[in-house]
C-alpha atoms as a PDB file:
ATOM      1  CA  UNK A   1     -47.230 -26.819 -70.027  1.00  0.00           C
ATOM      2  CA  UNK A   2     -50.331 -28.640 -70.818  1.00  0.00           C
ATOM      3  CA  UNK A   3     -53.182 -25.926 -71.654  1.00  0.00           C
ATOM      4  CA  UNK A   4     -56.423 -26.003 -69.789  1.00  0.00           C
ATOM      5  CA  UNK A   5     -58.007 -22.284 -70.396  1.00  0.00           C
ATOM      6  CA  UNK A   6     -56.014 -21.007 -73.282  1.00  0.00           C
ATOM      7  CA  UNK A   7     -56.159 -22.900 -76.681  1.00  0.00           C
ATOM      8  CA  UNK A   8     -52.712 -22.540 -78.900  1.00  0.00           C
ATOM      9  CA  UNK A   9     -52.234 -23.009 -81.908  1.00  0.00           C
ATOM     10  CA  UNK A  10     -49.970 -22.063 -85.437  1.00  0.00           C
ATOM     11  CA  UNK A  11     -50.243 -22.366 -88.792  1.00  0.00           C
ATOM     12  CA  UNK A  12     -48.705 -20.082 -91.848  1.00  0.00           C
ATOM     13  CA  UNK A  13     -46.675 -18.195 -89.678  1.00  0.00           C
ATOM     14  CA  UNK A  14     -48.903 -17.109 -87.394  1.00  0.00           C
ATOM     15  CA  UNK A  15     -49.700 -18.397 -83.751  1.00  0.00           C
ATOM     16  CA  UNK A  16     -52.981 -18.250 -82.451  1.00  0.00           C
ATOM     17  CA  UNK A  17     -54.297 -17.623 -78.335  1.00  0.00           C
ATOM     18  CA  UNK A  18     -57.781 -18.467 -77.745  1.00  0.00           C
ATOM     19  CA  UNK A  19     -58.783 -17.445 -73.905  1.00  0.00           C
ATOM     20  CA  UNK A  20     -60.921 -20.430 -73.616  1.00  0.00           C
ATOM     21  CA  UNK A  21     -62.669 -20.537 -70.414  1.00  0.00           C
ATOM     22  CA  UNK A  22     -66.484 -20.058 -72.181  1.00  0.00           C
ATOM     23  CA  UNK A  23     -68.827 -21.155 -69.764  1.00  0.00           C
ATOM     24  CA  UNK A  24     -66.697 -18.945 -67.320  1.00  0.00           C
ATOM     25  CA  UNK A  25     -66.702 -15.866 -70.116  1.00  0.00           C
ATOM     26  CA  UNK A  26     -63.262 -16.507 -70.329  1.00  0.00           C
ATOM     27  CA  UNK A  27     -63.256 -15.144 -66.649  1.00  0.00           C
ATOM     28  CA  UNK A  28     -59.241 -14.306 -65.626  1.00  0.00           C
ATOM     29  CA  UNK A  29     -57.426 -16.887 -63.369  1.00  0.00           C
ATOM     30  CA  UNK A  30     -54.105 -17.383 -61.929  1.00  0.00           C
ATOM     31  CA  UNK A  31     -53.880 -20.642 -64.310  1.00  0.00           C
ATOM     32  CA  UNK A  32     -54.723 -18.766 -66.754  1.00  0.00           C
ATOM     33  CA  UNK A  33     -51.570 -16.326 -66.211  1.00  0.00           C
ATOM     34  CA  UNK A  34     -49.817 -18.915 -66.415  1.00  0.00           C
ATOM     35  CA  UNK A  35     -50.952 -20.222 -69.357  1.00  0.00           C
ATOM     36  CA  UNK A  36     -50.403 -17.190 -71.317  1.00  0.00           C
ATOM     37  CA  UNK A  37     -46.474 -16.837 -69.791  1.00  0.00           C
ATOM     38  CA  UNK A  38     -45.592 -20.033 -71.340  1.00  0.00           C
ATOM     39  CA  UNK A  39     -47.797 -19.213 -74.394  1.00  0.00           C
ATOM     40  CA  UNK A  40     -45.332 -16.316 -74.971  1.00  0.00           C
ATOM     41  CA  UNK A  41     -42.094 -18.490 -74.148  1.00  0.00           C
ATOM     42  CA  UNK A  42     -43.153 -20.739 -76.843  1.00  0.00           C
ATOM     43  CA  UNK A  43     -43.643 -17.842 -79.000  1.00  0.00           C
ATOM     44  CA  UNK A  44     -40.312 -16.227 -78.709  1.00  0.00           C
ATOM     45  CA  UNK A  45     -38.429 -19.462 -79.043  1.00  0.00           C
ATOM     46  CA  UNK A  46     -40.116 -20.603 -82.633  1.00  0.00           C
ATOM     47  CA  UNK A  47     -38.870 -18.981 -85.602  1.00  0.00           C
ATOM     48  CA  UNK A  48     -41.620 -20.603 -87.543  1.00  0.00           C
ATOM     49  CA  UNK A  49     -44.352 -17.612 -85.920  1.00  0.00           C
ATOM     50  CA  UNK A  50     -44.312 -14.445 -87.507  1.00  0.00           C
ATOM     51  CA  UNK A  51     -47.504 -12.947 -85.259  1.00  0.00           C
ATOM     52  CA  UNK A  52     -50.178 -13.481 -82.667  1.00  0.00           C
ATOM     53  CA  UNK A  53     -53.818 -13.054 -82.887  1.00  0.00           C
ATOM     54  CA  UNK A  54     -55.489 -13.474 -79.291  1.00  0.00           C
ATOM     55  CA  UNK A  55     -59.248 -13.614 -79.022  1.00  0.00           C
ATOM     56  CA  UNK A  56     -61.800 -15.191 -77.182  1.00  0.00           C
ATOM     57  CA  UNK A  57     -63.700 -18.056 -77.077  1.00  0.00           C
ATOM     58  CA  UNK A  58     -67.367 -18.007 -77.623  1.00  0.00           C
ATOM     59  CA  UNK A  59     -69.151 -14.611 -76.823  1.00  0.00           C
ATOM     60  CA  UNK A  60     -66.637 -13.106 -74.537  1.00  0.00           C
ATOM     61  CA  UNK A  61     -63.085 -11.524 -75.314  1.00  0.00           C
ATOM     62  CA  UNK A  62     -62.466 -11.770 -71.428  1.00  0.00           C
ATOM     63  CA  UNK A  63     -64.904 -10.352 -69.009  1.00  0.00           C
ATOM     64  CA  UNK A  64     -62.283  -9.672 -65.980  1.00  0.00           C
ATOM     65  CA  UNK A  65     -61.220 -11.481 -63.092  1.00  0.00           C
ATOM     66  CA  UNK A  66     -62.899 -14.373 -61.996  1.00  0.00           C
ATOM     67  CA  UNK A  67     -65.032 -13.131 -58.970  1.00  0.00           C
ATOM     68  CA  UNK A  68     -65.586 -16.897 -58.297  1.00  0.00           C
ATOM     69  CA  UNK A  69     -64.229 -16.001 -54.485  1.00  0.00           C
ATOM     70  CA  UNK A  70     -66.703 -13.149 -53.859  1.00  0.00           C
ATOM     71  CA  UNK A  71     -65.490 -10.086 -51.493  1.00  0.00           C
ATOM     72  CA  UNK A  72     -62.504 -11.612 -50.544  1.00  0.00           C
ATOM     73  CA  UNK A  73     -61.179 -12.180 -54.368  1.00  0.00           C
ATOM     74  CA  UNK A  74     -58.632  -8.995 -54.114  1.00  0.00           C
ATOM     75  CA  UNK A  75     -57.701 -10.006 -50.856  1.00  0.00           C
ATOM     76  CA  UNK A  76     -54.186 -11.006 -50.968  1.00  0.00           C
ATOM     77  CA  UNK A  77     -53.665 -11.779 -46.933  1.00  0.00           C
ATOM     78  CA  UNK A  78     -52.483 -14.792 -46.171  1.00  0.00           C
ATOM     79  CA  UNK A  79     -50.899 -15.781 -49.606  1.00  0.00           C
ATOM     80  CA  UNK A  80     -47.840 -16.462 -50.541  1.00  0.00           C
ATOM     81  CA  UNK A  81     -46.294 -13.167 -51.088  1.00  0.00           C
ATOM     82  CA  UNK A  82     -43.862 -14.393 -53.570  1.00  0.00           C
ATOM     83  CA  UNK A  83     -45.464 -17.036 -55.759  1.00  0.00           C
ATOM     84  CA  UNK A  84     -44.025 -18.439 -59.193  1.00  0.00           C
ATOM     85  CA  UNK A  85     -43.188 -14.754 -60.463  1.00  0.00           C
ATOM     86  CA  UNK A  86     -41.479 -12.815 -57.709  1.00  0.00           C
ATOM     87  CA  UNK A  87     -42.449  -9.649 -55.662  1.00  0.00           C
ATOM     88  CA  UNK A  88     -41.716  -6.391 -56.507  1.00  0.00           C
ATOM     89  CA  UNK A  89     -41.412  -3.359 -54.128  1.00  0.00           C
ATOM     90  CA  UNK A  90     -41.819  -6.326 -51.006  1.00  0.00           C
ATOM     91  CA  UNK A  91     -45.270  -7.507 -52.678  1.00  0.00           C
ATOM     92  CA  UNK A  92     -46.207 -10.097 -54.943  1.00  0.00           C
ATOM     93  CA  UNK A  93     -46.484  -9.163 -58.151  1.00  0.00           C
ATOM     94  CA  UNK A  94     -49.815  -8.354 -59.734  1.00  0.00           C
ATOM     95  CA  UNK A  95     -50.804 -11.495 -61.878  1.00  0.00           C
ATOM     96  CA  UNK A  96     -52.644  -8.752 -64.613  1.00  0.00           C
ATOM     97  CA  UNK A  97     -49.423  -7.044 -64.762  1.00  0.00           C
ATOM     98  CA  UNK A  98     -47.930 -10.396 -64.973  1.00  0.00           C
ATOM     99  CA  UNK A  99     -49.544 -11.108 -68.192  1.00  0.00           C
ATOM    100  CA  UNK A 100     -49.209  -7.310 -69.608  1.00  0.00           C
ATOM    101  CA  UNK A 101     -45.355  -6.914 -69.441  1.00  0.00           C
ATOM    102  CA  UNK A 102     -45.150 -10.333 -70.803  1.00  0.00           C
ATOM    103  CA  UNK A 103     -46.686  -9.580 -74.356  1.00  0.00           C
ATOM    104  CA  UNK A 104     -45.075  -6.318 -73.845  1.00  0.00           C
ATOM    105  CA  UNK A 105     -42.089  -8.279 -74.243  1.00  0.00           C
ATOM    106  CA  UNK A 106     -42.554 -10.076 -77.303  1.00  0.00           C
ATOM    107  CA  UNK A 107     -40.495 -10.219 -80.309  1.00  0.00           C
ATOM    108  CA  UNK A 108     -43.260 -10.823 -82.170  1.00  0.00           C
ATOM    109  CA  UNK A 109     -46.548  -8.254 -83.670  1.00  0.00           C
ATOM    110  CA  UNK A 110     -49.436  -9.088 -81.347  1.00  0.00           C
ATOM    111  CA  UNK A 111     -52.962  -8.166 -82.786  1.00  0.00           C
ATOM    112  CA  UNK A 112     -56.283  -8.360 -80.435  1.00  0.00           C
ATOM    113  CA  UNK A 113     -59.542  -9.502 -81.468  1.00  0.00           C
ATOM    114  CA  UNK A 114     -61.943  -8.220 -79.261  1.00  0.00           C
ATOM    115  CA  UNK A 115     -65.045 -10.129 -79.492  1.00  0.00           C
ATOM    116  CA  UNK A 116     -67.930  -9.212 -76.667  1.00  0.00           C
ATOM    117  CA  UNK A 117     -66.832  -8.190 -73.493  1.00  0.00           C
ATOM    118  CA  UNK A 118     -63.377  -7.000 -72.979  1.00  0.00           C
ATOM    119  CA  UNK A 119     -63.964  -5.879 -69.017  1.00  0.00           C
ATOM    120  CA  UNK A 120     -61.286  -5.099 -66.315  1.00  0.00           C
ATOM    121  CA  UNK A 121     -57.974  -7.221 -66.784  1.00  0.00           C
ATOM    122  CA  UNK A 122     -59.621  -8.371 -70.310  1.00  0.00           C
ATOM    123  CA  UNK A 123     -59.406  -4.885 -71.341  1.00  0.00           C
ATOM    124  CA  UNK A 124     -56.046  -4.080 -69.825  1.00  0.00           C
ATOM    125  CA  UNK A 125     -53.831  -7.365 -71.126  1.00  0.00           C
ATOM    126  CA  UNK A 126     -54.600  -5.669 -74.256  1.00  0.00           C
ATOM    127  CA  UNK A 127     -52.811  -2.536 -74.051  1.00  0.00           C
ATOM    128  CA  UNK A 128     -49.387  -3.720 -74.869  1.00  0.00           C
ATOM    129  CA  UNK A 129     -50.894  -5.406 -77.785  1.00  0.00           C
ATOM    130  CA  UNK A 130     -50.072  -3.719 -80.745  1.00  0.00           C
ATOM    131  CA  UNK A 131     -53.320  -3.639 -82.917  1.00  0.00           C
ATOM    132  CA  UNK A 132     -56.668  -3.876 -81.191  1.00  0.00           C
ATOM    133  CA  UNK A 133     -59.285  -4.359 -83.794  1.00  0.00           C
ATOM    134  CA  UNK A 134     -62.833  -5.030 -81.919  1.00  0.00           C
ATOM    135  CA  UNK A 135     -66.062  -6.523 -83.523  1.00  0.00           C
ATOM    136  CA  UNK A 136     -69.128  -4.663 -83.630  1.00  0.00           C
ATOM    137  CA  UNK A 137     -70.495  -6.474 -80.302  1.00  0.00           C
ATOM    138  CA  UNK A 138     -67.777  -5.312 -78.716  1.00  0.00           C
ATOM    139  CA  UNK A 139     -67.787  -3.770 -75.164  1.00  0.00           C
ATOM    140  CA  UNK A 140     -64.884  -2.636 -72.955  1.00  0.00           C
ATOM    141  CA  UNK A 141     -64.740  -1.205 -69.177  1.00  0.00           C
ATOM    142  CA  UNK A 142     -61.851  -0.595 -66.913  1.00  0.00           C
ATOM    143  CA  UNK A 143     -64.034  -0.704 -64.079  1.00  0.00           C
ATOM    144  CA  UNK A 144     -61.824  -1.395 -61.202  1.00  0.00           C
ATOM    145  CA  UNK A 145     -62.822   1.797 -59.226  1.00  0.00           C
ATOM    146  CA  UNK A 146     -66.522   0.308 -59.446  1.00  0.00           C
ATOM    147  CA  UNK A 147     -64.871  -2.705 -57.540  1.00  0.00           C
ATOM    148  CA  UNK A 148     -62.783  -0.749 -55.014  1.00  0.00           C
ATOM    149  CA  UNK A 149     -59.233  -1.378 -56.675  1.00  0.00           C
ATOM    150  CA  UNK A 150     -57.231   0.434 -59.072  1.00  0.00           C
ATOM    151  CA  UNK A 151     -56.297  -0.331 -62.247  1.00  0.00           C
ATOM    152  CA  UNK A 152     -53.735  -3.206 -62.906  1.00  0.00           C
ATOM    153  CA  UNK A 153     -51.686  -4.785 -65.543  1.00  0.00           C
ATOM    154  CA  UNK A 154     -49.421  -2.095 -65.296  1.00  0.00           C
ATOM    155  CA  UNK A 155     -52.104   0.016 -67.343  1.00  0.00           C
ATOM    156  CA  UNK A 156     -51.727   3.427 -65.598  1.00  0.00           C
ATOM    157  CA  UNK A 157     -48.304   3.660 -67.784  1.00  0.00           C
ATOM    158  CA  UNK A 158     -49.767   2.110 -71.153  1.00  0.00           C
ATOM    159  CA  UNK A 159     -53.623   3.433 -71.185  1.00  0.00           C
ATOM    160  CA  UNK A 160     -52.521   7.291 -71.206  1.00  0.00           C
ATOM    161  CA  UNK A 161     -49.601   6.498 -73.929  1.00  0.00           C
ATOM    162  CA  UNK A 162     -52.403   4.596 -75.984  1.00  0.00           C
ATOM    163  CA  UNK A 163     -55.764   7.225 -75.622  1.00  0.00           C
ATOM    164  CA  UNK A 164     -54.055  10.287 -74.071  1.00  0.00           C
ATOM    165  CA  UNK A 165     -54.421  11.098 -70.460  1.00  0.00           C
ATOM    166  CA  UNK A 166     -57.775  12.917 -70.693  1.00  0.00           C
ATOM    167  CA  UNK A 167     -59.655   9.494 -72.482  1.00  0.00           C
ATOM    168  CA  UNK A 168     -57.894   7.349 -69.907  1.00  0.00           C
ATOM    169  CA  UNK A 169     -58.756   9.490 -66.695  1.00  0.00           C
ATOM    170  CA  UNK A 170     -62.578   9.597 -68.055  1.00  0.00           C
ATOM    171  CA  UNK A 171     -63.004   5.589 -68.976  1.00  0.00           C
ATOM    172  CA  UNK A 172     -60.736   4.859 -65.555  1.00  0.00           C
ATOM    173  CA  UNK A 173     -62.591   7.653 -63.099  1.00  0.00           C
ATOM    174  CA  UNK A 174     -66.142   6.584 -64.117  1.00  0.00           C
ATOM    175  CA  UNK A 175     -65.408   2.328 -64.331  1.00  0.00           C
ATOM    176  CA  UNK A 176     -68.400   2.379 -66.907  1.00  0.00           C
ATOM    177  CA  UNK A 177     -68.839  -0.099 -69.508  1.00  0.00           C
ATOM    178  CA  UNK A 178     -68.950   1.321 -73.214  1.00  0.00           C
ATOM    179  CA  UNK A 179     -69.110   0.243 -76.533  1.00  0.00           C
ATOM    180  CA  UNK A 180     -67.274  -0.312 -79.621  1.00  0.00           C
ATOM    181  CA  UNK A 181     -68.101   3.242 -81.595  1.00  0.00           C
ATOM    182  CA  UNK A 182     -66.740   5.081 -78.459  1.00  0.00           C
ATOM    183  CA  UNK A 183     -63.755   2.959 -78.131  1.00  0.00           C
ATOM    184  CA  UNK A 184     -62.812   3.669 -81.525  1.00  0.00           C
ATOM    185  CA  UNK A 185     -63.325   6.695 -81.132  1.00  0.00           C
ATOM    186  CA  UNK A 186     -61.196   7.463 -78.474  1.00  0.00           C
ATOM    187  CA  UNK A 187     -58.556   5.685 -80.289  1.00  0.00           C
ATOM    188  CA  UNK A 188     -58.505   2.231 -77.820  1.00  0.00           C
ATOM    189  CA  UNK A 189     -58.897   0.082 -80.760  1.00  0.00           C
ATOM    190  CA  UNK A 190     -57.694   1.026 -84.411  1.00  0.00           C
ATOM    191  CA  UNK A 191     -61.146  -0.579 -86.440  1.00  0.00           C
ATOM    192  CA  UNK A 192     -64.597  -2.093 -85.757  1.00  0.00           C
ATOM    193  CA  UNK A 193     -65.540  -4.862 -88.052  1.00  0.00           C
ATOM    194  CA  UNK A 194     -68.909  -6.777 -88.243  1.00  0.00           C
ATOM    195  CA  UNK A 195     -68.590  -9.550 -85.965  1.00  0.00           C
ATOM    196  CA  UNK A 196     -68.379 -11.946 -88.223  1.00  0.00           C
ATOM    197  CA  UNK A 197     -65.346 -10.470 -90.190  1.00  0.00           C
ATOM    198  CA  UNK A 198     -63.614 -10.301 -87.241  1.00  0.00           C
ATOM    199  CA  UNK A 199     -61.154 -12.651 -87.050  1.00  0.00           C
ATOM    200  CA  UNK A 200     -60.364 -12.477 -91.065  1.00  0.00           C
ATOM    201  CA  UNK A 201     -59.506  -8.998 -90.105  1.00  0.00           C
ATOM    202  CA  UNK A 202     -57.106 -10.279 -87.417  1.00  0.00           C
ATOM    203  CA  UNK A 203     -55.793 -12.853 -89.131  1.00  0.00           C
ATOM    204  CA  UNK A 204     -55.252 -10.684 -93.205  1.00  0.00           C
ATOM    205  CA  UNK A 205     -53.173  -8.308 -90.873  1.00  0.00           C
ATOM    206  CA  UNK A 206     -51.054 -11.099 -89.323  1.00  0.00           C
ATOM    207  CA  UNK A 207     -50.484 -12.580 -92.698  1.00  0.00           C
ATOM    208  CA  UNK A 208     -49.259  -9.492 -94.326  1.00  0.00           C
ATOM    209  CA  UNK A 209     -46.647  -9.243 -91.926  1.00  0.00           C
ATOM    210  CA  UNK A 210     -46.154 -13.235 -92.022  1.00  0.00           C
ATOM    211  CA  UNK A 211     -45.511 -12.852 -95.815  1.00  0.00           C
ATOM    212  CA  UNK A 212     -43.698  -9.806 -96.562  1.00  0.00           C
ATOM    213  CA  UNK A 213     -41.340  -8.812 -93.926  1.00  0.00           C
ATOM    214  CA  UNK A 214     -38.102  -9.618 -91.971  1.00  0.00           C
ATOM    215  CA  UNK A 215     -38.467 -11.204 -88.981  1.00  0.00           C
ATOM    216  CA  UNK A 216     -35.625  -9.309 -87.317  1.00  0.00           C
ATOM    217  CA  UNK A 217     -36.761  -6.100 -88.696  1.00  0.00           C
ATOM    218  CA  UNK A 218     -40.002  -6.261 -86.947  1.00  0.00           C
ATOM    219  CA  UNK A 219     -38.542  -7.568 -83.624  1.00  0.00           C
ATOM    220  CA  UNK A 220     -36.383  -4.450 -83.797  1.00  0.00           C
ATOM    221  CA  UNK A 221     -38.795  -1.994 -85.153  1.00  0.00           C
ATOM    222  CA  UNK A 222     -41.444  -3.370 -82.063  1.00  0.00           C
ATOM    223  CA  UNK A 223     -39.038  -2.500 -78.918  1.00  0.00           C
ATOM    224  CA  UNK A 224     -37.795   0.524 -80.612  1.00  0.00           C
ATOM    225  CA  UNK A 225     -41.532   2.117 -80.902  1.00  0.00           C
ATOM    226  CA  UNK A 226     -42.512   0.744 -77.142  1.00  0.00           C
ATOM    227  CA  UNK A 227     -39.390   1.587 -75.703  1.00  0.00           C
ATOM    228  CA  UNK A 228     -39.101   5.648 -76.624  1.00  0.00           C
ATOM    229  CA  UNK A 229     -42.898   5.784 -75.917  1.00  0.00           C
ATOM    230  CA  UNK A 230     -40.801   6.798 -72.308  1.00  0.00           C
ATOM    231  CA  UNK A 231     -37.584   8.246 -73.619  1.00  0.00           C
ATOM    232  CA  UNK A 232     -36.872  12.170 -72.966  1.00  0.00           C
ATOM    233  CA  UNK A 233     -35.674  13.342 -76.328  1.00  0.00           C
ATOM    234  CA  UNK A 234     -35.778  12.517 -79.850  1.00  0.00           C
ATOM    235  CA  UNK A 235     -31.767  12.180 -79.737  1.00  0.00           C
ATOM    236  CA  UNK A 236     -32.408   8.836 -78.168  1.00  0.00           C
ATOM    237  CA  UNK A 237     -34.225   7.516 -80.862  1.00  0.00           C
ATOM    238  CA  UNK A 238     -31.726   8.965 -83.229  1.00  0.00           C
ATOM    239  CA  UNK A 239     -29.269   7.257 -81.371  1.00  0.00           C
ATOM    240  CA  UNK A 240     -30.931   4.104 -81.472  1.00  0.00           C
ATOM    241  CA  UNK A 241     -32.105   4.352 -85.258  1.00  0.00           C
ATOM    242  CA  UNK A 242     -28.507   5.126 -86.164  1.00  0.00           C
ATOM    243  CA  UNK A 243     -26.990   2.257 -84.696  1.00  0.00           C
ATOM    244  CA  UNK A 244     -29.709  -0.336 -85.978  1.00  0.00           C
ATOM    245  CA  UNK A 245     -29.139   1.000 -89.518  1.00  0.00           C
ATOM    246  CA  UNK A 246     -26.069   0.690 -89.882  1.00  0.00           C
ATOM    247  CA  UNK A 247     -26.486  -2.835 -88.113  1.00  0.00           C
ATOM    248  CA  UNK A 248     -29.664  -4.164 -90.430  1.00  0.00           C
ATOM    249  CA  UNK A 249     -28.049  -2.514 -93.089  1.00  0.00           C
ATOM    250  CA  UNK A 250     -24.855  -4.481 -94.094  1.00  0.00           C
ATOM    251  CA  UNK A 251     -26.841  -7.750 -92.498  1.00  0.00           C
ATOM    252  CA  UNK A 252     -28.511 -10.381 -95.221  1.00  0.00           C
ATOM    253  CA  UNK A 253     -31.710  -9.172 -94.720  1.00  0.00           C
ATOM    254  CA  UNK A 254     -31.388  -5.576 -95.889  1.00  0.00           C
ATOM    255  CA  UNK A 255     -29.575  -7.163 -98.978  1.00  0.00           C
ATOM    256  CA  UNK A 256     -32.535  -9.450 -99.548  1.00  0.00           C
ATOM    257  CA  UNK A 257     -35.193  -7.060 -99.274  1.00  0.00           C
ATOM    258  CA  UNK A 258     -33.625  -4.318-102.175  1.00  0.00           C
ATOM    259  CA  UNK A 259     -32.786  -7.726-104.211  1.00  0.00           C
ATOM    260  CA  UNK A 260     -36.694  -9.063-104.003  1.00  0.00           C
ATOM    261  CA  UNK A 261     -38.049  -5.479-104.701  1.00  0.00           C
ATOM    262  CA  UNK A 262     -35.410  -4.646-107.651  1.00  0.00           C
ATOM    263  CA  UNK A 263     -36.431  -8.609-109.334  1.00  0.00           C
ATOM    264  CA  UNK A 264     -39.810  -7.843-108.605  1.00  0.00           C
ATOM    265  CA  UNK A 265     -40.380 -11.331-106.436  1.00  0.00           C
ATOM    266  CA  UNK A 266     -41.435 -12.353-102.606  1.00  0.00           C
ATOM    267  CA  UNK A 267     -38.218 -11.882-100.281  1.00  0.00           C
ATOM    268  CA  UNK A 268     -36.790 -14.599 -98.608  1.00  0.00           C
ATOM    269  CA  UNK A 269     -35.364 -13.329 -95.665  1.00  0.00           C
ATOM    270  CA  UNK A 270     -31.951 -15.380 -94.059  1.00  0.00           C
ATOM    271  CA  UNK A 271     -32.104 -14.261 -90.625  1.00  0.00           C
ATOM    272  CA  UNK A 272     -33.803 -15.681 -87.469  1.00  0.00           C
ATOM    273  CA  UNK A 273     -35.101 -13.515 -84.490  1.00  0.00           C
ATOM    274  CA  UNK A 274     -34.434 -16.067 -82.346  1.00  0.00           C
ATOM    275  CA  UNK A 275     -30.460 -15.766 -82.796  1.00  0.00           C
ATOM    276  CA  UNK A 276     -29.869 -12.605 -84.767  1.00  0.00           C
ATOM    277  CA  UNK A 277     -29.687  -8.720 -83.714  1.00  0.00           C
ATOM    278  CA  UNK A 278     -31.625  -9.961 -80.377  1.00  0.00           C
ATOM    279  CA  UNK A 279     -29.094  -7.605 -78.350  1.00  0.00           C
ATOM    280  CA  UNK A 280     -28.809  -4.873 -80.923  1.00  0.00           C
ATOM    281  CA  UNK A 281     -31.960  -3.018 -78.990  1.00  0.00           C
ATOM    282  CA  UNK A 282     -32.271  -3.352 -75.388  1.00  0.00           C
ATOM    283  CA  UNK A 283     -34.881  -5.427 -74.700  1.00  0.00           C
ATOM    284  CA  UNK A 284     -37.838  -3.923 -73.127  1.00  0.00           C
ATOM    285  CA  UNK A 285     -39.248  -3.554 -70.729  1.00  0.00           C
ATOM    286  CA  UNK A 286     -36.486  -3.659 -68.340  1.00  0.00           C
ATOM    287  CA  UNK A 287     -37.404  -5.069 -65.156  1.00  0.00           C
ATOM    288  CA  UNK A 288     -36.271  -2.415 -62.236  1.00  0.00           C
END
């Protein structure tokens, strides 16, 4: 689709996302959902990207929904009940959540750069990212109780599994805003940079992985970690290890990798995530 309040972009094996709605604060819209959906479908069909580094345009990461409609923005009477992406449990389907268990779903490493204000849904489409490194300036707040909602973007499963229940009942409770030193502090994002590092950051992470790993390996490795983040007992992720050794492991890629280390050289690995192993995890997460 042609993109109107996302930029996209790749180059060197890595894809970028820029929420690009400045003047608006890169303010959340449906249009913008569906920007990001077929962001991701391009994504998972193109061999040629290795990671994704979303960020924000301007001096804004995202600062929530737009509020354009005033006190009857949340109000979802007299809409379509099922629009483009379904309903689930007889309702239409939350358009943060929409977004979330989209880049949930990637095959791909996803790495945030939170620049400014990360507020409401712009702090919750992060949380199935899977590196969330914020700039000094920084500031996050899931403030939906401060609205009179709840929080969306299916963020009362991932914000516990991410901070531990204690952080997320505190930041969630209280809707206040906060900075970047508490936020890293209570483990939402792994590092704060200067601002202006910021997106070298990002971008020296995506390139590591870009440059020295197997495609398929990471695909793998990514639903494994998300997926038993739920599972009851370490014997499933035995299970699951055990069968994608010995999968991976007689597979050109495992081959490749001992060869490049033992000749001391860059790998070159033969397979494609796009058409190889991409049933040998479930993928996840597995719509009810």
């Amino acid at each position: 689709m042609e993109f109107t309040e996302i930029d996209y972009s790749v180059a060197d094996g890595v894809a970028t996302i820029v929420l690009d709605r400045e003047a608006r604060m890169n303010a959340f819209t449906g249009r913008m959902c569906d920007e990001l959906v077929s962001a991701c479908d391009a994504i998972d069909a193109d061999d040629a990207v290795r990671a994704l580094v979303i960020t924000g345009r301007g001096r804004a990461f995202c600062a929530g929904a737009d509020l354009g409609g005033g006190g009857s923005t949340f109000d979802a009477r007299g809409r379509e009940k099922a629009e483009r992406y379904g309903e689930v449990n007889g309702v239409g389907r939350d358009r943060g959540g929409v977004v979330a268990l989209r880049f949930a779903a990637l095959t791909v490493p996803v790495i945030a750069a939170i620049n400014g204000p990360a507020v409401g849904v712009g702090a919750t489409m992060t949380l199935p990212m899977d590196v969330r490194i914020a700039g000094a300036s920084a500031r996050f707040g899931f403030v939906f109780a401060r609205r009179g909602i709840v929080p969306e973007a299916a963020s009362s499963w991932f914000l516990p599994r991410v901070v531990g229940i204690s952080q997320a009942m505190e930041w969630a409770m209280t809707g206040r805003v906060f900075g970047a030193r508490e936020a890293h502090e209570g483990r939402l994002v792994s590092k704060v940079v200067p601002d202006e590092d910021l997106l070298d950051t990002a971008y020296a992470l995506a390139r590591e992985v870009a440059e020295n790993t197997s495609a398929v390996s990471v695909a793998v490795t990514r639903q494994m970690m998300w997926s038993m983040l739920s599972a009851s007992s370490p014997w499933e992720a035995h299970a699951l290890d055990s069968r994608a050794i010995v999968e991976l492991g007689r597979d050109g890629d495992a081959a490749e990798g001992v060869t490049a280390f033992l000749e001391k050289r860059a790998p070159e690995f033969p397979l494609r995530r796009t058409r190889d192993h991409t049933d040998l995890v479930p993928r996840w997460p597995q719509r009810p």
